[in-house]
PDB file of N, CA and C in Angstrom:
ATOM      1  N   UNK A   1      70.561  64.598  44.169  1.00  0.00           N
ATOM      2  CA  UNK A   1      71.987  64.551  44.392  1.00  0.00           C
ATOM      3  C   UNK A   1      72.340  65.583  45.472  1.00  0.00           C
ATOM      4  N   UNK A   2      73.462  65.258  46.404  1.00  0.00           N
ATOM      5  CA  UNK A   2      73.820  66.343  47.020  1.00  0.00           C
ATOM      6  C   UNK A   2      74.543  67.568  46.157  1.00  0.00           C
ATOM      7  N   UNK A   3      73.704  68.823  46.408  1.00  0.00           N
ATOM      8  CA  UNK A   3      74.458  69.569  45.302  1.00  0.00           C
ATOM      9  C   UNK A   3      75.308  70.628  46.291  1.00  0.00           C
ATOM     10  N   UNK A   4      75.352  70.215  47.871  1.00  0.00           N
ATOM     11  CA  UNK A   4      75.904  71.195  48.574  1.00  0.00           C
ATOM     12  C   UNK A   4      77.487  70.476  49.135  1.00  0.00           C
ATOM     13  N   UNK A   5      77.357  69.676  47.839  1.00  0.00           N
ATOM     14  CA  UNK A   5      78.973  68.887  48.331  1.00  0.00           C
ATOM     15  C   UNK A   5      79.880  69.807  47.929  1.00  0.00           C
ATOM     16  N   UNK A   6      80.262  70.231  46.700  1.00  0.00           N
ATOM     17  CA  UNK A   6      81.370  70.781  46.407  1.00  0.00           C
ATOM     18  C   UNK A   6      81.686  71.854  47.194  1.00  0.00           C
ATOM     19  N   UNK A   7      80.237  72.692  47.326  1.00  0.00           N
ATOM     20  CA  UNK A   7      80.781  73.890  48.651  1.00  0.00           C
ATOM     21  C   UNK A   7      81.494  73.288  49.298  1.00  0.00           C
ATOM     22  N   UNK A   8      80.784  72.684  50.115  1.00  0.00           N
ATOM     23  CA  UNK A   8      81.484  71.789  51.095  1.00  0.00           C
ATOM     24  C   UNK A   8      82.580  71.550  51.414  1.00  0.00           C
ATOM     25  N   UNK A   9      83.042  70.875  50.145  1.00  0.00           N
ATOM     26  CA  UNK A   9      85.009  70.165  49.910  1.00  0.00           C
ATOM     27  C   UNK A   9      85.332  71.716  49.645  1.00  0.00           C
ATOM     28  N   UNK A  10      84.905  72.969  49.018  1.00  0.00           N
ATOM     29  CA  UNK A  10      85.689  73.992  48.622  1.00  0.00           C
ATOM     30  C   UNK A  10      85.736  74.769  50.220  1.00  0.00           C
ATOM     31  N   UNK A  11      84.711  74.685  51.312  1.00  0.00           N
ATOM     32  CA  UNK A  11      84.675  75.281  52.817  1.00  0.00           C
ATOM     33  C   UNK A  11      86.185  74.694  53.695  1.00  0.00           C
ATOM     34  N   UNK A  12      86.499  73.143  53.137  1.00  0.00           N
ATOM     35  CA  UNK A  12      86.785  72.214  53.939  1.00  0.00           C
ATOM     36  C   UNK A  12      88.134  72.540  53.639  1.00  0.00           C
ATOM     37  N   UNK A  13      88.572  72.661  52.116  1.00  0.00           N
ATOM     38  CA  UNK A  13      90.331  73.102  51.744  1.00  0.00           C
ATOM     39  C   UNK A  13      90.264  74.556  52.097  1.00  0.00           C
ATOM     40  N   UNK A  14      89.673  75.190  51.737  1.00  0.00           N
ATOM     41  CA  UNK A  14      89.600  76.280  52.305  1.00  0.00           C
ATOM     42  C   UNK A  14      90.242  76.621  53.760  1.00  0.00           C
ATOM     43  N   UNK A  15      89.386  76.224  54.691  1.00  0.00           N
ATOM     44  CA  UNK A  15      89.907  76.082  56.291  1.00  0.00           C
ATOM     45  C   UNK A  15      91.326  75.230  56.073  1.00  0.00           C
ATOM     46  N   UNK A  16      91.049  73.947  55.851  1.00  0.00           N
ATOM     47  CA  UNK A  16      92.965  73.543  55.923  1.00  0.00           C
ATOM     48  C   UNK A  16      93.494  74.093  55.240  1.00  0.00           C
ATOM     49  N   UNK A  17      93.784  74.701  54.205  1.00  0.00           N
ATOM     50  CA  UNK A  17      94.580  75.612  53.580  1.00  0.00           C
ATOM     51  C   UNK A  17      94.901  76.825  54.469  1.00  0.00           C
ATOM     52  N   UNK A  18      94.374  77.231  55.473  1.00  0.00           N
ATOM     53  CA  UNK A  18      94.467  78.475  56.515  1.00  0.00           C
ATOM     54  C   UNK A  18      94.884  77.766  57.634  1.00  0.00           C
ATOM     55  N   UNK A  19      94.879  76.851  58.242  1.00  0.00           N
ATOM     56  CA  UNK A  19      95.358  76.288  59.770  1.00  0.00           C
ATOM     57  C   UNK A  19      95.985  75.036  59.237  1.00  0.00           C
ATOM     58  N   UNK A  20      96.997  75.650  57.607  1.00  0.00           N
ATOM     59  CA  UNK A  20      98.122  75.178  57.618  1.00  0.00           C
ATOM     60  C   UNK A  20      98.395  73.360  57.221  1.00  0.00           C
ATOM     61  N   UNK A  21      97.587  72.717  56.740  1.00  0.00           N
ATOM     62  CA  UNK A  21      97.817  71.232  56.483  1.00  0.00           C
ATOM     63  C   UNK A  21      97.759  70.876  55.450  1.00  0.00           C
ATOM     64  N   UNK A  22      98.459  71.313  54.578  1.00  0.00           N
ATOM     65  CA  UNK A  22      98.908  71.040  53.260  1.00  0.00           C
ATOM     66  C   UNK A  22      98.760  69.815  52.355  1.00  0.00           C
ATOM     67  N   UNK A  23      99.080  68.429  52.854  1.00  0.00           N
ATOM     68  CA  UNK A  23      98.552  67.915  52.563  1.00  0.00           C
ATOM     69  C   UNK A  23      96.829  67.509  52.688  1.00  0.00           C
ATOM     70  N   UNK A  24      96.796  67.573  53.275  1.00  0.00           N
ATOM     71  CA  UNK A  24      94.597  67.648  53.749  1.00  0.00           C
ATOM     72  C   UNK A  24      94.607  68.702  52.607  1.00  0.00           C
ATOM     73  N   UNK A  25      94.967  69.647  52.375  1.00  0.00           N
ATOM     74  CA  UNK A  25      94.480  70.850  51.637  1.00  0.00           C
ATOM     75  C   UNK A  25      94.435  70.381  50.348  1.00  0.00           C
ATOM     76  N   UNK A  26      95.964  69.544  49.699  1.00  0.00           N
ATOM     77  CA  UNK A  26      95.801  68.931  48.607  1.00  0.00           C
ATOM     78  C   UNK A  26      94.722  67.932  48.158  1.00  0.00           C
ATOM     79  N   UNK A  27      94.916  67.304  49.142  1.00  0.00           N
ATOM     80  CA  UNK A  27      93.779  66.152  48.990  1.00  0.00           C
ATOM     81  C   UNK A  27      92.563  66.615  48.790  1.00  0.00           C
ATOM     82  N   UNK A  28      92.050  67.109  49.651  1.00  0.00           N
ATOM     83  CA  UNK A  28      90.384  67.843  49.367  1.00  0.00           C
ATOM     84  C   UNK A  28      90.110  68.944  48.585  1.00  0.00           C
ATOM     85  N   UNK A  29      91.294  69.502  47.722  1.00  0.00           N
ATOM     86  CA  UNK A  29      91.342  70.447  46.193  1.00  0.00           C
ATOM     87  C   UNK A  29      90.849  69.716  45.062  1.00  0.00           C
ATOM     88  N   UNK A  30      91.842  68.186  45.129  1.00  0.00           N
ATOM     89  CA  UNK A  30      91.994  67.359  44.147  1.00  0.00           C
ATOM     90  C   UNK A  30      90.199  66.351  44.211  1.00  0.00           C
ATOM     91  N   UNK A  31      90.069  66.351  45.388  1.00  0.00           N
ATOM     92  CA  UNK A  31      88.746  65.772  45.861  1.00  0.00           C
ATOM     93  C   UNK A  31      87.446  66.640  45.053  1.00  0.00           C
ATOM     94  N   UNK A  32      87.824  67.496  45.411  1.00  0.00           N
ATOM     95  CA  UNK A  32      86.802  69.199  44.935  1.00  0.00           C
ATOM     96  C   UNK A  32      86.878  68.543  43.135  1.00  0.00           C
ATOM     97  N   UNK A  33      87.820  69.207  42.530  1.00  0.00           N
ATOM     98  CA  UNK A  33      88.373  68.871  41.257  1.00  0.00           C
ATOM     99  C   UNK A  33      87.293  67.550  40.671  1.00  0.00           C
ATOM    100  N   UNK A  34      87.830  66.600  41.677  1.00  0.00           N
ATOM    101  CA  UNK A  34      87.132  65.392  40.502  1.00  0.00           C
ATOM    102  C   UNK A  34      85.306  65.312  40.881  1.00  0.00           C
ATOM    103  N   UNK A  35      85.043  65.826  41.785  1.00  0.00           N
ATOM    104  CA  UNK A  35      84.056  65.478  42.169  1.00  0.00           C
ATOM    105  C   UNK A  35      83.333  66.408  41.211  1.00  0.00           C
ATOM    106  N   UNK A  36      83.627  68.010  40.613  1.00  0.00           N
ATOM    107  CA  UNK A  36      83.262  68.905  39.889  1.00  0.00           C
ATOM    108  C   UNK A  36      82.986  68.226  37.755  1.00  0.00           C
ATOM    109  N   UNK A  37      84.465  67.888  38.119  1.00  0.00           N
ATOM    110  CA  UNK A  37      84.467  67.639  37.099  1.00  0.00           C
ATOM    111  C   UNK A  37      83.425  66.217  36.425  1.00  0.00           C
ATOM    112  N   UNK A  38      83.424  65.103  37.630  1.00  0.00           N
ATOM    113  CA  UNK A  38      82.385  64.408  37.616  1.00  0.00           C
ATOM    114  C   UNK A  38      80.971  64.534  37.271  1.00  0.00           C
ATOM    115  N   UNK A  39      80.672  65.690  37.584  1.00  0.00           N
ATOM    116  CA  UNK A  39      79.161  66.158  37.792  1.00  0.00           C
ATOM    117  C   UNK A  39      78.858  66.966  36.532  1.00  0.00           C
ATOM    118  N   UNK A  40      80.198  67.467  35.937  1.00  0.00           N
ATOM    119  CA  UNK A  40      79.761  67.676  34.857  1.00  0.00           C
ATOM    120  C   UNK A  40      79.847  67.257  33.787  1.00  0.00           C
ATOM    121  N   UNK A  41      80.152  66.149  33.920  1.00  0.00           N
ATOM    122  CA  UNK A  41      80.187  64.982  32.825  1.00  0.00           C
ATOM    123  C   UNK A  41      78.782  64.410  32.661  1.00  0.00           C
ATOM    124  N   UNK A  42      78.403  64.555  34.016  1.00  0.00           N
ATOM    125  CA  UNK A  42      77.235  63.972  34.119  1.00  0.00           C
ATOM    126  C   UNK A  42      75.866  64.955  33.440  1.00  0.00           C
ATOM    127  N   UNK A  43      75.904  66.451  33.554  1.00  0.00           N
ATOM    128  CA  UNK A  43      75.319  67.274  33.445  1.00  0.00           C
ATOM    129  C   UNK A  43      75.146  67.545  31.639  1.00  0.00           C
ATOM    130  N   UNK A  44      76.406  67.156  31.346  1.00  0.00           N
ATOM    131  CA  UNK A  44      76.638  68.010  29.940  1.00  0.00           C
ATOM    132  C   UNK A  44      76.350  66.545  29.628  1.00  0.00           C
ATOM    133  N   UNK A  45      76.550  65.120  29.537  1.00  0.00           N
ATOM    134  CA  UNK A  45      75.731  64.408  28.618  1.00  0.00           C
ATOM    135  C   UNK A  45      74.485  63.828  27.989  1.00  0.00           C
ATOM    136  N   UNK A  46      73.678  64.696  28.906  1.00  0.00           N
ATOM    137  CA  UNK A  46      72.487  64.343  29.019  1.00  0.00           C
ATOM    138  C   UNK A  46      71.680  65.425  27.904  1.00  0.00           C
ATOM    139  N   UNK A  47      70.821  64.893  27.252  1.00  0.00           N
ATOM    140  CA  UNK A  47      70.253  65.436  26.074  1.00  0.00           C
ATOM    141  C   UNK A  47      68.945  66.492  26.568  1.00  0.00           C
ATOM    142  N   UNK A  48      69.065  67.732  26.212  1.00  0.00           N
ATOM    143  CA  UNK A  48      68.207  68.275  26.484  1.00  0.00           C
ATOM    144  C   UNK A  48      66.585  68.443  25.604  1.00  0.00           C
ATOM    145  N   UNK A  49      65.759  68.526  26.211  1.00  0.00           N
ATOM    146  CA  UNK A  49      64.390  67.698  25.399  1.00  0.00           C
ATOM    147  C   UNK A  49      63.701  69.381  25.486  1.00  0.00           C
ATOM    148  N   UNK A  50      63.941  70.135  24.091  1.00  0.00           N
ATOM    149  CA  UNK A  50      63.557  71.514  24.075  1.00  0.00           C
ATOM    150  C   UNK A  50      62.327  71.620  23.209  1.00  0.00           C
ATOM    151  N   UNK A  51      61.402  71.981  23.286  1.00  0.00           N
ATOM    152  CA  UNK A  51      60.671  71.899  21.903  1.00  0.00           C
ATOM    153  C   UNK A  51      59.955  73.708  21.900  1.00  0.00           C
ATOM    154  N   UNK A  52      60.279  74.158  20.462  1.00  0.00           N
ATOM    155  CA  UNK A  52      59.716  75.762  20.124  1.00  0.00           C
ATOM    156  C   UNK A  52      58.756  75.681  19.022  1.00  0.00           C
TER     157      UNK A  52
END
């Protein structure tokens, strides 16, 4: 998986959030957001196979 996306979207609002484009900024927060929250849906349902 790309795991250097969310940096990414968090580099990307980041900069528009500073040179001011508010909407772009929203959009790629909310982008950040689901894409995070996605991944850890994905992360946390998966059964971990531990044996002690």
């Amino acid at each position: 998986m790309y795991m250097f996306l969310p940096f990414l979207l968090a580099l990307c609002a980041a900069v528009s959030t500073v040179m001011g484009k508010t909407g772009a900024s929203y959009a790629l927060w909310l982008v950040l957001l689901l894409v995070t929250l996605g991944w850890f849906d994905h992360h946390v349902t998966d059964p971990l196979t531990l044996s002690f």
